[in-house]
C-alpha atoms as a PDB file:
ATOM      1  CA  UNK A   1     -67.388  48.276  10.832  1.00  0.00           C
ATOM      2  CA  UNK A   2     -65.137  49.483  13.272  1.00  0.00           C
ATOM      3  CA  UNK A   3     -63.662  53.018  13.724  1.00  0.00           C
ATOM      4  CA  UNK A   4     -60.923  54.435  15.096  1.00  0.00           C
ATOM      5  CA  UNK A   5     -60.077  58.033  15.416  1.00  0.00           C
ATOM      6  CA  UNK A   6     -55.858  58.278  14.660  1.00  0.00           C
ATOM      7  CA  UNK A   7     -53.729  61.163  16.075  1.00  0.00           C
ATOM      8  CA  UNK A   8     -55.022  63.129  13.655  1.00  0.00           C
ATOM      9  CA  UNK A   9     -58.416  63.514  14.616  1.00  0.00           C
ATOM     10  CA  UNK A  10     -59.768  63.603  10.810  1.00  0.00           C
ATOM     11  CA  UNK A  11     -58.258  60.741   9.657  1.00  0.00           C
ATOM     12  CA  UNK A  12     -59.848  57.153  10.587  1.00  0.00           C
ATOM     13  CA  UNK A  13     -58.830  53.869  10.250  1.00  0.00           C
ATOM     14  CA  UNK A  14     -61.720  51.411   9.453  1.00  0.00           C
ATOM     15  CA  UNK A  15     -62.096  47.620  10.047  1.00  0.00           C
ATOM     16  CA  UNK A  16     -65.046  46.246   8.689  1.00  0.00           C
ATOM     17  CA  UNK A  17     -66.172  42.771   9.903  1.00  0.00           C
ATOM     18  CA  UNK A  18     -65.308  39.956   8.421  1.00  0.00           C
ATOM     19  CA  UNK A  19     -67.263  36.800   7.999  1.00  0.00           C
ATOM     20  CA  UNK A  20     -65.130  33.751   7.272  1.00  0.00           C
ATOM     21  CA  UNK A  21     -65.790  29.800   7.030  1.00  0.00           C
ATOM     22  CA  UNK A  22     -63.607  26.955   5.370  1.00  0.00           C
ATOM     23  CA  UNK A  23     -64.722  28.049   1.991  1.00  0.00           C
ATOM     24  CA  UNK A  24     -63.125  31.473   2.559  1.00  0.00           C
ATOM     25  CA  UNK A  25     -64.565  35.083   4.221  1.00  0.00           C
ATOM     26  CA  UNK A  26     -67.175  37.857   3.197  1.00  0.00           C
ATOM     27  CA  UNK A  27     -67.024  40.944   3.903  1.00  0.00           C
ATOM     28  CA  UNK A  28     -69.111  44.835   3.191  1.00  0.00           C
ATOM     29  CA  UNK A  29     -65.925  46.790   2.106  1.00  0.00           C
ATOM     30  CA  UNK A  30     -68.110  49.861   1.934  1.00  0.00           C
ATOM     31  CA  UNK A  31     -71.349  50.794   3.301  1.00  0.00           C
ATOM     32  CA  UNK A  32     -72.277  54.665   2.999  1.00  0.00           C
ATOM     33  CA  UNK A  33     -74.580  54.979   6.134  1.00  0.00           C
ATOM     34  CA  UNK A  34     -71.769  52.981   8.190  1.00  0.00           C
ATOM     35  CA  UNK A  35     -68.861  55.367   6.625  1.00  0.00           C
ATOM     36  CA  UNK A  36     -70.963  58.657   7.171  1.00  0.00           C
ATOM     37  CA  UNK A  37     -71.780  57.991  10.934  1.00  0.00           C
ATOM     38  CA  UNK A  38     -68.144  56.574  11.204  1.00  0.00           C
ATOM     39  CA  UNK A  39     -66.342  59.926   9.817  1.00  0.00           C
ATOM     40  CA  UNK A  40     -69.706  62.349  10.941  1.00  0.00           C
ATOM     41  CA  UNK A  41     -70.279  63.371   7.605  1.00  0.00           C
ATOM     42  CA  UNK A  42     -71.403  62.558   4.334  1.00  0.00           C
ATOM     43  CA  UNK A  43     -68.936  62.398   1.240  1.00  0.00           C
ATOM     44  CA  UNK A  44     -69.654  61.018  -1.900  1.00  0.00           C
ATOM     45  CA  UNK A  45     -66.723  58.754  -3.922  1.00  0.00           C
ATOM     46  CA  UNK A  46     -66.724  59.884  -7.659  1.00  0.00           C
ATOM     47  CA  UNK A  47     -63.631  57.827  -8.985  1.00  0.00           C
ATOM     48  CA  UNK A  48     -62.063  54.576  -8.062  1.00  0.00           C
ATOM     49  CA  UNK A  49     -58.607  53.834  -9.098  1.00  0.00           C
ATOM     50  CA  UNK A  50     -56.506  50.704  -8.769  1.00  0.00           C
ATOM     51  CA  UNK A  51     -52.664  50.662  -8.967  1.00  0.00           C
ATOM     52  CA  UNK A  52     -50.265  47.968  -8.363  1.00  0.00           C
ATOM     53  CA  UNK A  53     -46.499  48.111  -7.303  1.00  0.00           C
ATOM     54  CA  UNK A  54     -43.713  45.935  -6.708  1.00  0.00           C
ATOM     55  CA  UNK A  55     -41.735  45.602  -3.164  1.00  0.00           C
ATOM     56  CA  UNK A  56     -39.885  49.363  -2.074  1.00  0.00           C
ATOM     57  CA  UNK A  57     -42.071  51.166  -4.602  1.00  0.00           C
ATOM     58  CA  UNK A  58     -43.019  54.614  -3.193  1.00  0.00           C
ATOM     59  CA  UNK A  59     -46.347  56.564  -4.434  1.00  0.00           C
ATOM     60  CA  UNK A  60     -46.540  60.160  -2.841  1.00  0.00           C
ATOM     61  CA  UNK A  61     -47.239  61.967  -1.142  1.00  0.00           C
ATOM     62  CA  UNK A  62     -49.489  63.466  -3.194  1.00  0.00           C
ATOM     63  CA  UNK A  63     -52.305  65.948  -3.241  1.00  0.00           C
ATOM     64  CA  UNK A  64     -54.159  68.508  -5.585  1.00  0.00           C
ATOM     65  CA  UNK A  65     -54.266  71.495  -4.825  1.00  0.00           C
ATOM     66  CA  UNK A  66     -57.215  72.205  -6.157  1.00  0.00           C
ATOM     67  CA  UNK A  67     -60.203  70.305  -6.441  1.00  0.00           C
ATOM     68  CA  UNK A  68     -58.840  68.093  -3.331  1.00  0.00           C
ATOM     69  CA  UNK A  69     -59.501  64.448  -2.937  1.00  0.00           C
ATOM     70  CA  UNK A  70     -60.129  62.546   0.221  1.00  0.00           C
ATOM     71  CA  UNK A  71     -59.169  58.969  -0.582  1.00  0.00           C
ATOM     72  CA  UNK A  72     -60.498  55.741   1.298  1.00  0.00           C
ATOM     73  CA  UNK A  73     -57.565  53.856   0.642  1.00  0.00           C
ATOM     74  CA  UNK A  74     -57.214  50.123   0.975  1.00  0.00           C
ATOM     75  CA  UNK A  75     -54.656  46.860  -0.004  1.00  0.00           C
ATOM     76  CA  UNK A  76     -56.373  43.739  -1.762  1.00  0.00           C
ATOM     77  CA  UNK A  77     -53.150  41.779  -1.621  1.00  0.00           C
ATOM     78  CA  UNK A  78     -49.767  42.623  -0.427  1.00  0.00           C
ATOM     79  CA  UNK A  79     -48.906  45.137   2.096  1.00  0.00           C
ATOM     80  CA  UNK A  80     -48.354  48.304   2.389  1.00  0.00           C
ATOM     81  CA  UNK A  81     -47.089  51.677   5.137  1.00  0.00           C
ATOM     82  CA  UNK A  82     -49.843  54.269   4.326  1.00  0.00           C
ATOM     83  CA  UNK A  83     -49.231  58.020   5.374  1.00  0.00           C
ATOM     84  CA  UNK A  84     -51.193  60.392   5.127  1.00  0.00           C
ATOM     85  CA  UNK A  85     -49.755  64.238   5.842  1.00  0.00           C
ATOM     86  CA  UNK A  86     -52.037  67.556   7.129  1.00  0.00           C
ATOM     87  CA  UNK A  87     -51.796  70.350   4.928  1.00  0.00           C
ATOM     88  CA  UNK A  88     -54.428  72.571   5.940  1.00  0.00           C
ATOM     89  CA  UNK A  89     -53.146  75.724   7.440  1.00  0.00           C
ATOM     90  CA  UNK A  90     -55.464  76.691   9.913  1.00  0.00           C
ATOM     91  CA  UNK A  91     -55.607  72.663  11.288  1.00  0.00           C
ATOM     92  CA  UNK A  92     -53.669  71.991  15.066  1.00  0.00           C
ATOM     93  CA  UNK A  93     -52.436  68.947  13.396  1.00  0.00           C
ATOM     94  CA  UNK A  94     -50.725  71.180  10.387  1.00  0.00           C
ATOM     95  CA  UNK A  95     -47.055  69.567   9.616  1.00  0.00           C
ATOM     96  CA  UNK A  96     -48.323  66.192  11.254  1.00  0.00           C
ATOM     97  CA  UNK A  97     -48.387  62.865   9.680  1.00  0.00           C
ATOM     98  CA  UNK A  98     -50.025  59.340  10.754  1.00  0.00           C
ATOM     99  CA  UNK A  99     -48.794  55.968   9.213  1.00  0.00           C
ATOM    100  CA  UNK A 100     -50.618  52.470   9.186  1.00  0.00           C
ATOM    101  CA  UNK A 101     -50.034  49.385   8.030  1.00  0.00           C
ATOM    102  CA  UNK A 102     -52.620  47.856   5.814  1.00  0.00           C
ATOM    103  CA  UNK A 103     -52.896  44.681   4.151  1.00  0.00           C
ATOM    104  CA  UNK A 104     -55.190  42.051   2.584  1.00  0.00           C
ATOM    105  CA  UNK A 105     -55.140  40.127   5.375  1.00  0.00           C
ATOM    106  CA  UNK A 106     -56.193  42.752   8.066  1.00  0.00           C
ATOM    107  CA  UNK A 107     -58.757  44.474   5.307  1.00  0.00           C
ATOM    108  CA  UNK A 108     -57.902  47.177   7.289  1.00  0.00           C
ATOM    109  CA  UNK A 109     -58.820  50.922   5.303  1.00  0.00           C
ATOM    110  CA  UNK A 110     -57.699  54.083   6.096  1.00  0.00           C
ATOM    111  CA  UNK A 111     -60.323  57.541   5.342  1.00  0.00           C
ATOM    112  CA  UNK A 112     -57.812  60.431   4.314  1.00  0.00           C
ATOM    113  CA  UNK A 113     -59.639  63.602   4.308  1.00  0.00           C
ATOM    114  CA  UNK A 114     -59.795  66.733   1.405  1.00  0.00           C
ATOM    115  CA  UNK A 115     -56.769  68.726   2.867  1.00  0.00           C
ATOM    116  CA  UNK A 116     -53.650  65.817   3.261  1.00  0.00           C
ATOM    117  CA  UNK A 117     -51.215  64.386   1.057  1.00  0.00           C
ATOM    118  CA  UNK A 118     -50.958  60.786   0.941  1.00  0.00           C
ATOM    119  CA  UNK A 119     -48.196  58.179  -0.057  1.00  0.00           C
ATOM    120  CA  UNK A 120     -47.417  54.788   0.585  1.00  0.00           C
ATOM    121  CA  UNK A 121     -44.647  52.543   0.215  1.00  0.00           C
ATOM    122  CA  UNK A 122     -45.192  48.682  -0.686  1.00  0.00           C
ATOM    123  CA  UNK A 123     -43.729  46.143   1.840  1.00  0.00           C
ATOM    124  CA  UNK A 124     -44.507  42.557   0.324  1.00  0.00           C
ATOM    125  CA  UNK A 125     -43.099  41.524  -2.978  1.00  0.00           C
ATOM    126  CA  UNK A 126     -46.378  43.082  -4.631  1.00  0.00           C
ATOM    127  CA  UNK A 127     -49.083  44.982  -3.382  1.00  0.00           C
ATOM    128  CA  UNK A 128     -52.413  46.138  -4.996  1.00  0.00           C
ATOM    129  CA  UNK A 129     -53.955  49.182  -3.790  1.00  0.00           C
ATOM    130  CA  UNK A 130     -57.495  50.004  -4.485  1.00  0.00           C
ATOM    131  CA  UNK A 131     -59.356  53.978  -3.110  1.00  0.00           C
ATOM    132  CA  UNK A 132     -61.964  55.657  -4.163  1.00  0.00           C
ATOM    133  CA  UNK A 133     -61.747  59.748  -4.365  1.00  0.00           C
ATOM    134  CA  UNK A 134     -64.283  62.545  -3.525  1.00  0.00           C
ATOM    135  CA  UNK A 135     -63.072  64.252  -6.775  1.00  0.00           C
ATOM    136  CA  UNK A 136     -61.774  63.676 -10.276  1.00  0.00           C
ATOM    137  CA  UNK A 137     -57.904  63.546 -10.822  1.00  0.00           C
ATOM    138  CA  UNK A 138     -56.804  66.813 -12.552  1.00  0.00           C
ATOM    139  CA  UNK A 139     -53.196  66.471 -13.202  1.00  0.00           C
ATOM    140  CA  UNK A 140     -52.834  70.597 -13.646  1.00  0.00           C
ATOM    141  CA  UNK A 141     -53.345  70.509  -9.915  1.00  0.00           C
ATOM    142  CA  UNK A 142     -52.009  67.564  -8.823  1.00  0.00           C
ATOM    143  CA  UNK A 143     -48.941  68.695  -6.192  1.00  0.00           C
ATOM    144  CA  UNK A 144     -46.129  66.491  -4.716  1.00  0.00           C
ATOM    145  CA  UNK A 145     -43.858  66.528  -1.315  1.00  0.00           C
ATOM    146  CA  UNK A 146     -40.741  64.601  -1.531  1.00  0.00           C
ATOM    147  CA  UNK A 147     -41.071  61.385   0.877  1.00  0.00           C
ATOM    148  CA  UNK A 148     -37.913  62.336   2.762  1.00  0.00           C
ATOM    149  CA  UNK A 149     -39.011  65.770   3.386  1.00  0.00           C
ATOM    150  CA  UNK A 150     -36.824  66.444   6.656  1.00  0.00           C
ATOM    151  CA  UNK A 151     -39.357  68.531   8.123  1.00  0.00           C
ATOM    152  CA  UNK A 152     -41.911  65.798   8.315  1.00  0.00           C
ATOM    153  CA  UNK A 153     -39.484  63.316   9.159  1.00  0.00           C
ATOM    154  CA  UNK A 154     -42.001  60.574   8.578  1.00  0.00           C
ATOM    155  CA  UNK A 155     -41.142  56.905   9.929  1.00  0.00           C
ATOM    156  CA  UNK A 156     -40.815  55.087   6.877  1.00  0.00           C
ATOM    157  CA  UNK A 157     -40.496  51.144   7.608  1.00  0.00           C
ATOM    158  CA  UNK A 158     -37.712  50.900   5.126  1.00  0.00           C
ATOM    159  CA  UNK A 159     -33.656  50.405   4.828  1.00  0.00           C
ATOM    160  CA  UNK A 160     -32.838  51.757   1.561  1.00  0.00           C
ATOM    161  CA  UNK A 161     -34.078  54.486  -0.521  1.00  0.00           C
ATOM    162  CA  UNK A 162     -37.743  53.375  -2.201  1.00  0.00           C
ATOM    163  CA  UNK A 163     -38.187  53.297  -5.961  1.00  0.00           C
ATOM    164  CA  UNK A 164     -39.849  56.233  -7.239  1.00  0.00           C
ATOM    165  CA  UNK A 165     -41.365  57.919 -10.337  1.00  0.00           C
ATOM    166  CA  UNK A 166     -39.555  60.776 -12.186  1.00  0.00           C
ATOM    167  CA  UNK A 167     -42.724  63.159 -10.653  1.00  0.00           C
ATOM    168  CA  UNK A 168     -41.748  61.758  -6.660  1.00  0.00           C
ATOM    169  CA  UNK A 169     -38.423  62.312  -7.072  1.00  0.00           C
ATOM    170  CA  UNK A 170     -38.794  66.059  -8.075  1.00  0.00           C
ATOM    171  CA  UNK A 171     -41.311  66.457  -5.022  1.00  0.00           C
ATOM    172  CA  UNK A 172     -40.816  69.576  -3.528  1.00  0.00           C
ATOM    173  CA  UNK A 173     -39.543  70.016   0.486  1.00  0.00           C
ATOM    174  CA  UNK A 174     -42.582  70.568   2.788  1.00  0.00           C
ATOM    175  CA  UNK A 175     -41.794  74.302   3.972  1.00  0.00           C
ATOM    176  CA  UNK A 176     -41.871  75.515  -0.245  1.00  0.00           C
ATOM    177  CA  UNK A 177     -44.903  73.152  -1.112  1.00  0.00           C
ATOM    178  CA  UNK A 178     -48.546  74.759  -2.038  1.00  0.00           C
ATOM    179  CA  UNK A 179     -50.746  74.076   1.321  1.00  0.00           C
ATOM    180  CA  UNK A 180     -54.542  74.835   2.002  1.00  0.00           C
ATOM    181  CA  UNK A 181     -55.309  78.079   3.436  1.00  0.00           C
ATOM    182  CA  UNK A 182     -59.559  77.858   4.037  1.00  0.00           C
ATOM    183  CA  UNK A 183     -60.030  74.461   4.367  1.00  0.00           C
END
């Protein structure tokens, strides 16, 4: 597997090796002691979740509040523009976002850390996004940044406004949203 440390220096984008032949490819799409040394640290994955969305769909950018998730996030067909957004007060990279493309042809993953909000927004007619979280959902904590939050003023690849849910579109701006203040 190869890592690569984004602008953020937390954040990592992961490319695992792929094996591939005329009958297809093969690939590890996780290996804990790879991911540990990768990241330099351990974390443990207690809940995998699987969601899938049609073209201009928008997820995020969520968080919880409490009991925070880091999510390795990944696309087993379709495409996506990931984002992930630091939230943790005392962090230099506080306010700052990084966006990648991933998709099941690049098998590319992306490690969001406890601490960020995430959010993508699907660019292929369908995509099907698979992550694993370092803690259990808990909707009573679960928190929400509008996409277009002008403060951010994240890069999204699109030219129309996204589809969201009822709970994106009520996100709130970044300078009024809940942040981390001891992480």
């Amino acid at each position: 597997m190869k890592a690569t440390q984004l602008s953020i220096p937390d954040v990592f984008l992961l490319q695992p090796q792929v094996f591939g032949d005329t009958r297809g490819f093969f690939f590890e799409s996780f290996n804990q002691r790879q991911f540990d040394q990768a990241i330099g640290t351990h974390v443990t994955f207690v809940q995998g979740n699987h969601s899938r969305s049609a073209r201009n769909v928008l997820r995020g950018l969520h968080y919880q509040i409490r009991q925070p998730q880091g999510k390795l996030v990944r696309v087993v067909v379709g495409e996506v523009y990931d984002v992930a957004v630091d939230l943790r007060r005392s962090s230099p990279t506080f306010g700052q976002w990084v966006g990648e493309i991933l998709n099941a042809e690049n098998k590319k993953q992306l490690w969001v850390p406890a601490g960020f909000a995430h959010g993508f927004i699907v660019l292929s007619d369908y995509a099907e996004f698979l992550y694993q979280t370092t803690d259990y959902w808990a909707p009573q904590h679960e928190r929400s940044i509008i996409w277009n939050d002008p403060t951010l003023a994240i890069d999204w690849p699109i030219g129309r406004t996204p589809k969201l849910s009822d709970k994106d579109a009520q996100g709130k701006l970044f300078e009024l949203a809940e942040v981390y203040e001891d992480m």
